[in-house]
C-alpha atoms as a PDB file:
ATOM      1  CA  UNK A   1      -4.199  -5.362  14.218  1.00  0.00           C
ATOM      2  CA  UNK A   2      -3.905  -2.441  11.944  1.00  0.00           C
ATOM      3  CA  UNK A   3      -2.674  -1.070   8.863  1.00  0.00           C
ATOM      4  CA  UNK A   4      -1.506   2.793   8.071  1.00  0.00           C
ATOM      5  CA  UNK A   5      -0.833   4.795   5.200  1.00  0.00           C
ATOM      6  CA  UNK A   6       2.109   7.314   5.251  1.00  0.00           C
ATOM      7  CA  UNK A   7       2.674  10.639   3.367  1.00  0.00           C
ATOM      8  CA  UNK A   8       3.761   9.045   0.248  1.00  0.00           C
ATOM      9  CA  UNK A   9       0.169   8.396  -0.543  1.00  0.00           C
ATOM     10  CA  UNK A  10      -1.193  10.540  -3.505  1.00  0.00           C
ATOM     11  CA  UNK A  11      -4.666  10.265  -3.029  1.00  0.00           C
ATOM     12  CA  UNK A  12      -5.574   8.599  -5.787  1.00  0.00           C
ATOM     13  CA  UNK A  13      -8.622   6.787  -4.113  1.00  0.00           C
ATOM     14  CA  UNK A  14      -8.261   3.536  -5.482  1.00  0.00           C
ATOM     15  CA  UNK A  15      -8.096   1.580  -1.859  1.00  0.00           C
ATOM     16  CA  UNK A  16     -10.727   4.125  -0.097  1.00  0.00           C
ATOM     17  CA  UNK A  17     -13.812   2.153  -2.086  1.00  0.00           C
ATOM     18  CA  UNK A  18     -12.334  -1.654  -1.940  1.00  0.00           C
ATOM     19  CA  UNK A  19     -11.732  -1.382   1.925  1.00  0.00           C
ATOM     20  CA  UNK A  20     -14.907  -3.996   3.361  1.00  0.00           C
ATOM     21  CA  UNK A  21     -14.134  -2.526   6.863  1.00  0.00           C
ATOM     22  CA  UNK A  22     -14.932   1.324   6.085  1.00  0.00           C
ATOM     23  CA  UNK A  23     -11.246   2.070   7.927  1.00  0.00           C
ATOM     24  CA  UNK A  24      -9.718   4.389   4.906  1.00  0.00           C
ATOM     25  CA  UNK A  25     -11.055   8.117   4.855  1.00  0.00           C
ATOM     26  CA  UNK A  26      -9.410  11.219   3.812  1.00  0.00           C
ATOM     27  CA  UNK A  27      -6.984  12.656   6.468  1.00  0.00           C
ATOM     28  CA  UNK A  28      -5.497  16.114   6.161  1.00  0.00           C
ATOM     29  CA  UNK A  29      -3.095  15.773   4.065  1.00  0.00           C
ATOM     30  CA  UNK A  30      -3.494  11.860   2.386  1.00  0.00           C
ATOM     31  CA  UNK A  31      -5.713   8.764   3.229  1.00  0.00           C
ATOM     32  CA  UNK A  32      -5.612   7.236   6.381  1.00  0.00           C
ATOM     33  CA  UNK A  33      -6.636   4.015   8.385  1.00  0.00           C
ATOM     34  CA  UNK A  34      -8.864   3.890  11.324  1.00  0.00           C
ATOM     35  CA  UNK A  35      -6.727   1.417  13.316  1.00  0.00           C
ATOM     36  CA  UNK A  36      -9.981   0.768  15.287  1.00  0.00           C
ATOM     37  CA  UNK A  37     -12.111  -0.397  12.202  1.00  0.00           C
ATOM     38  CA  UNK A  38      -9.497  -1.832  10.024  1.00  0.00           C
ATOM     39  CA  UNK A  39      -9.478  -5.642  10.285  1.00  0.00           C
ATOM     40  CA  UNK A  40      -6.628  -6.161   7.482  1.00  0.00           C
ATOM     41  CA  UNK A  41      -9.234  -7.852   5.540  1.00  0.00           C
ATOM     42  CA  UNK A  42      -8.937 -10.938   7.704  1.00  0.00           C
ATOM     43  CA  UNK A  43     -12.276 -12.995   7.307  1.00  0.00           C
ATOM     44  CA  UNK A  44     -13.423 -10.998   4.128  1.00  0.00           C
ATOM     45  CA  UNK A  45      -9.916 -11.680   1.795  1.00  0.00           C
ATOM     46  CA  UNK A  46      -6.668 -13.498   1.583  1.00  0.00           C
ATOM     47  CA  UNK A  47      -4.776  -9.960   1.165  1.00  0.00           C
ATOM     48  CA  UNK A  48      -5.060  -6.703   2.601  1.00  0.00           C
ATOM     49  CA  UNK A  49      -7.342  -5.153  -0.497  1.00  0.00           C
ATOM     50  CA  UNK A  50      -5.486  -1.795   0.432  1.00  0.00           C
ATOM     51  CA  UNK A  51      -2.258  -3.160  -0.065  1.00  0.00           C
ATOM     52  CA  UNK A  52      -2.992  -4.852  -3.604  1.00  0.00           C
ATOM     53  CA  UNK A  53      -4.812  -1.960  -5.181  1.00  0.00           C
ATOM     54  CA  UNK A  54      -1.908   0.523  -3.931  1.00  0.00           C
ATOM     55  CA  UNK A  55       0.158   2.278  -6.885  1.00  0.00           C
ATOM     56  CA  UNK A  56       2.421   3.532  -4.476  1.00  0.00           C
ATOM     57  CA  UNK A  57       5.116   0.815  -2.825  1.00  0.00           C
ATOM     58  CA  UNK A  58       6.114   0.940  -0.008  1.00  0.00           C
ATOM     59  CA  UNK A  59       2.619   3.310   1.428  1.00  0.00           C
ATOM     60  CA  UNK A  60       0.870   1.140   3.383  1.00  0.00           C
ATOM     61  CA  UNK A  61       2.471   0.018   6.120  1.00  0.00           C
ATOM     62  CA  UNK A  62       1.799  -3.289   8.690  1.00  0.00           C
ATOM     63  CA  UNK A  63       0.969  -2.354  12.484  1.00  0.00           C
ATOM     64  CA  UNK A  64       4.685  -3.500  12.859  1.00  0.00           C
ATOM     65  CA  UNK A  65       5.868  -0.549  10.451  1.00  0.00           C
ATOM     66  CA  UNK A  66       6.784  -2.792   7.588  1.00  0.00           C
ATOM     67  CA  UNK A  67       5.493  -1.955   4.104  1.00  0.00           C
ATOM     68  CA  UNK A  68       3.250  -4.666   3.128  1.00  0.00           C
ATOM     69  CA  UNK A  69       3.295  -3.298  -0.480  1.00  0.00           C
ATOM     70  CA  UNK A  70       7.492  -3.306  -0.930  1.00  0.00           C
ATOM     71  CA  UNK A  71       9.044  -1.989  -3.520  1.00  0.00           C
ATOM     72  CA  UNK A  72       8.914  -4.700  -6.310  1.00  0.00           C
ATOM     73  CA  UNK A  73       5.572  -5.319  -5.381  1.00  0.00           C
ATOM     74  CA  UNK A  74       3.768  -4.240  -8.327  1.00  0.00           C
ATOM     75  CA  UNK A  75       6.647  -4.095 -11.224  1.00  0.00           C
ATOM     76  CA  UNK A  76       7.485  -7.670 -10.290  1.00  0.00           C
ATOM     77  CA  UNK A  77      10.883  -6.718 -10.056  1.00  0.00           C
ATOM     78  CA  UNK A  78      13.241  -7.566  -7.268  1.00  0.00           C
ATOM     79  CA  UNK A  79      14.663  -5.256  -4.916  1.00  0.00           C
ATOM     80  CA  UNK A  80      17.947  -6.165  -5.068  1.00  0.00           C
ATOM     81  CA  UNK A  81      17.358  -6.287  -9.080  1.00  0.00           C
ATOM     82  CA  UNK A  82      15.200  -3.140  -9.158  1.00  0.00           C
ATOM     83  CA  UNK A  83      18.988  -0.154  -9.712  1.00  0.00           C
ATOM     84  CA  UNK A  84      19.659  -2.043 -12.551  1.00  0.00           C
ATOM     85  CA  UNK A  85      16.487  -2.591 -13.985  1.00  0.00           C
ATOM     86  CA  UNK A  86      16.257   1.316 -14.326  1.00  0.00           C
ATOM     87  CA  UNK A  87      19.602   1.722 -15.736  1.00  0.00           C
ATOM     88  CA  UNK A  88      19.067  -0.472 -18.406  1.00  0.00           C
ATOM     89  CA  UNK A  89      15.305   1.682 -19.228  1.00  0.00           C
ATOM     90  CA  UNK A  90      17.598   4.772 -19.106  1.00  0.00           C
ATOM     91  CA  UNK A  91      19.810   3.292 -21.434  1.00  0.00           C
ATOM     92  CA  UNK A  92      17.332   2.606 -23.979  1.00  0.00           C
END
C-alpha cells in the first residue's frame, strides 16, 4: 500500500504538512512518497489527505498507477464534460 507523486507536481507544499504518516518529502525535482511510511491515511482519515489537498489532478497516483485525484476532481466537472466546459470559458 502506497501512494506516489509524478512530475506534474509543482511543489506547492500543500500535502507535505497534512500527511499524518511523515511519507511526503522533497525529492529532486518535486515531492515524493516514501512507499514504506505512507499508510494512505488508512486508520487516521476516510481519504488520502494528499490526494484532497492536491491542486494538481491527476499527480498523485494509487500503488496501482491510477490517479486518485482525476481530472474533474477538484472543478467538479466531468471528464467526459470537462472539452466543452473550456470552450464555452473561451467563448466568453
Amino acid at each position: 500500500m502506497a501512494l506516489s507523486i509524478i512530475e506534474s507536481c509543482v511543489n506547492c507544499y500543500a500535502c507535505e504538512p497534512l500527511c499524518p504518516s511523515d511519507a511526503i518529502s522533497m525529492g529532486e525535482r518535486h515531492f515524493r512518497i516514501d512507499a514504506k511510511a505512507c499508510t494512505e491515511c488508512d486508520g487516521d482519515y476516510a481519504d488520502p489527505q494528499c490526494a484532497s489537498i492536491c491542486p494538481i489532478e491527476g499527480a498523485i497516483l494509487d500503488a496501482s498507477g491510477q490517479a486518485i485525484n482525476p481530472p474533474g476532481s477538484l472543478t467538479g466537472i466531468p471528464p467526459h464534460r470537462l472539452d466543452a466546459v473550456e470552450a464555452e470559458i473561451r467563448a466568453r
